[in-house]
C-alpha atoms as a PDB file:
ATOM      1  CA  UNK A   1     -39.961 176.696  -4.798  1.00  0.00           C
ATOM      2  CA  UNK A   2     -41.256 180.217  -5.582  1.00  0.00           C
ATOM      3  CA  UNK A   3     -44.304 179.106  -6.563  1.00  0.00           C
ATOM      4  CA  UNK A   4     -45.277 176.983  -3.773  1.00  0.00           C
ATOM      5  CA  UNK A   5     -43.968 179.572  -1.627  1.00  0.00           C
ATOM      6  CA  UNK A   6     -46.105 182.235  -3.076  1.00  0.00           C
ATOM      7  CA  UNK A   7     -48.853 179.745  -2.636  1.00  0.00           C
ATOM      8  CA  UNK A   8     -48.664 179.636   0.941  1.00  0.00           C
ATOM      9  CA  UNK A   9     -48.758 183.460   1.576  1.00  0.00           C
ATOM     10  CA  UNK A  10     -51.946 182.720  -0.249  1.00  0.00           C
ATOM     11  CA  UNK A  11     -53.231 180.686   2.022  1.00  0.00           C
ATOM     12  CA  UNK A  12     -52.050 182.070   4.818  1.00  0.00           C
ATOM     13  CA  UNK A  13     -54.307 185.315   3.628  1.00  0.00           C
ATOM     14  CA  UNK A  14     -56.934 182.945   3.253  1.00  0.00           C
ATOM     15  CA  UNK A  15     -56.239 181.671   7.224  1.00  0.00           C
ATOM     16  CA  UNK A  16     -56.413 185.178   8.462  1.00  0.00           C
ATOM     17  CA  UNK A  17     -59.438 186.517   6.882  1.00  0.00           C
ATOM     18  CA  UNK A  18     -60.945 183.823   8.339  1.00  0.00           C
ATOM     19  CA  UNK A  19     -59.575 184.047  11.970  1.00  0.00           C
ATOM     20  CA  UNK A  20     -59.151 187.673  12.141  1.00  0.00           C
ATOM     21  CA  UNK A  21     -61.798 188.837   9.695  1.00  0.00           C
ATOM     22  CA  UNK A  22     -58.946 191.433   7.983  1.00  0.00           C
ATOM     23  CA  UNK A  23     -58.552 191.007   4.415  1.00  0.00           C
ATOM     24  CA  UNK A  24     -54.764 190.164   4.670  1.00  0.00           C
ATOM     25  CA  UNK A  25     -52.201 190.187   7.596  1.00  0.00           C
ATOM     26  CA  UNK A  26     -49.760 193.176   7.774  1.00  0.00           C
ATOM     27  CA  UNK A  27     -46.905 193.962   5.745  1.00  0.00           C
ATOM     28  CA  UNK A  28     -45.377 193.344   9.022  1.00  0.00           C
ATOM     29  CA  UNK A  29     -46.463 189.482   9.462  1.00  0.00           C
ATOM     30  CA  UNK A  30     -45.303 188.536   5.843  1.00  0.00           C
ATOM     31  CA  UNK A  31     -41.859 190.078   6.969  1.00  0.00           C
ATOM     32  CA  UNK A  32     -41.475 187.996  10.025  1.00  0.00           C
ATOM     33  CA  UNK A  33     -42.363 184.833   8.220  1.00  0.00           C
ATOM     34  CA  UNK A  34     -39.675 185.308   5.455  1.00  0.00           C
ATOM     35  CA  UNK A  35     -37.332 186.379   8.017  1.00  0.00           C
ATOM     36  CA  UNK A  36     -37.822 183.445  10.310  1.00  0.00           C
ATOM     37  CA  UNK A  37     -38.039 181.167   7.205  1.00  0.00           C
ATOM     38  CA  UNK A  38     -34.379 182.283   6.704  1.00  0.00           C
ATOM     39  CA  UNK A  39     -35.291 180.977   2.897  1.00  0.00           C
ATOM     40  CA  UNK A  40     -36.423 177.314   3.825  1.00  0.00           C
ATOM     41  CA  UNK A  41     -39.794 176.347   2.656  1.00  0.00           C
ATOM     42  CA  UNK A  42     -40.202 174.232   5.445  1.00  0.00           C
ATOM     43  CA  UNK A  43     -39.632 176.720   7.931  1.00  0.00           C
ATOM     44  CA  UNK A  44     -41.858 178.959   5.754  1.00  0.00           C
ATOM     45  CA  UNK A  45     -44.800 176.596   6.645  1.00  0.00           C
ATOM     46  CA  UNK A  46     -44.224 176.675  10.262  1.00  0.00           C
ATOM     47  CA  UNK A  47     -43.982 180.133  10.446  1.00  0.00           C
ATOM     48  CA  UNK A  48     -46.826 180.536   8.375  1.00  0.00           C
ATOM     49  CA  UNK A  49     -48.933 178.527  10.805  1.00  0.00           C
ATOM     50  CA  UNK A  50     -47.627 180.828  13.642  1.00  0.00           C
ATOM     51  CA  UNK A  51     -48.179 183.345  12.192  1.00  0.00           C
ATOM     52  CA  UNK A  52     -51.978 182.848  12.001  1.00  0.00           C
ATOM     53  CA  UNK A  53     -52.130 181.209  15.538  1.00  0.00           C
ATOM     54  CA  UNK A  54     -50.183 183.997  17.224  1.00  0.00           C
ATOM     55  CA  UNK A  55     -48.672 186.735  15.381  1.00  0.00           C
ATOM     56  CA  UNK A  56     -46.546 187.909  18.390  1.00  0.00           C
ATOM     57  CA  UNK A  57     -44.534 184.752  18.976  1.00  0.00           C
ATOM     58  CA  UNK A  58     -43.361 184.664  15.362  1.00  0.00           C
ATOM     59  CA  UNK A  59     -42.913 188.957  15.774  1.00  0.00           C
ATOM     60  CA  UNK A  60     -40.540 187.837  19.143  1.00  0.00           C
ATOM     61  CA  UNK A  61     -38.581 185.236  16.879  1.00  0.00           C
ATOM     62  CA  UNK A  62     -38.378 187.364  13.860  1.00  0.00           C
ATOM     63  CA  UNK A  63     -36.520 190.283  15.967  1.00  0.00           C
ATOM     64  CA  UNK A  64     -34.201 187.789  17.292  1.00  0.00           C
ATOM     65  CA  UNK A  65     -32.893 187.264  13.842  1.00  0.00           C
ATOM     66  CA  UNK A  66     -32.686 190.954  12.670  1.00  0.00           C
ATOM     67  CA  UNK A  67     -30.355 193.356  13.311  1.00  0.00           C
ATOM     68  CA  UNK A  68     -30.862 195.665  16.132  1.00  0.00           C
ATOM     69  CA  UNK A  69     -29.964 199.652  16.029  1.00  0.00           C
ATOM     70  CA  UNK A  70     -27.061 198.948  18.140  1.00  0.00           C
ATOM     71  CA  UNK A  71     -25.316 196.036  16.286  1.00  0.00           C
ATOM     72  CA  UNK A  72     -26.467 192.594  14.866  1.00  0.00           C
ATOM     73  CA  UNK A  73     -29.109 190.287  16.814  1.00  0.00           C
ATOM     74  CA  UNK A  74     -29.187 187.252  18.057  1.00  0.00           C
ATOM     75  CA  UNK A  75     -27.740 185.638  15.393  1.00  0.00           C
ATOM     76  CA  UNK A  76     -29.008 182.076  16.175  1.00  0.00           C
ATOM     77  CA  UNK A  77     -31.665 180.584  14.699  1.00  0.00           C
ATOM     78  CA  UNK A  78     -34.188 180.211  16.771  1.00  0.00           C
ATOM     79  CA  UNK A  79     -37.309 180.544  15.124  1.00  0.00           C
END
């Protein structure tokens, strides 16, 4: 699952240089997709997509799953 997981990311860098012109996506993005993939590659794909189609919607479901500074988050899973 690794592998095929670190295949994506690859493509997913391949997606954004050619929507966004940017050699890779942020630090930031790849964060949000692992968090929201909550370690299913399935939900890795998805988010992956999202990520490339609109980076803010997966940002807004990825900080429903973290911890805030005041206590935990959301704790559901809706990404």
């Amino acid at each position: 699952m690794a592998a095929a997981a670190l295949d994506l990311l690859e493509l997913v860098e391949f997606a954004w240089h050619d929507c966004y012109g940017d050699v890779t996506p942020g630090e930031d993005v790849v964060e949000d997709i692992l968090t929201c993939s909550q370690g299913d590659l399935a939900q890795m794909i998805q988010f992956a997509r999202l990520a490339v189609e609109d980076a803010r919607d997966l940002r807004l479901s990825a900080d429903e799953i973290r911890p805030s500074k005041n206590g935990p988050g959301a704790g559901g899973l809706t990404c």
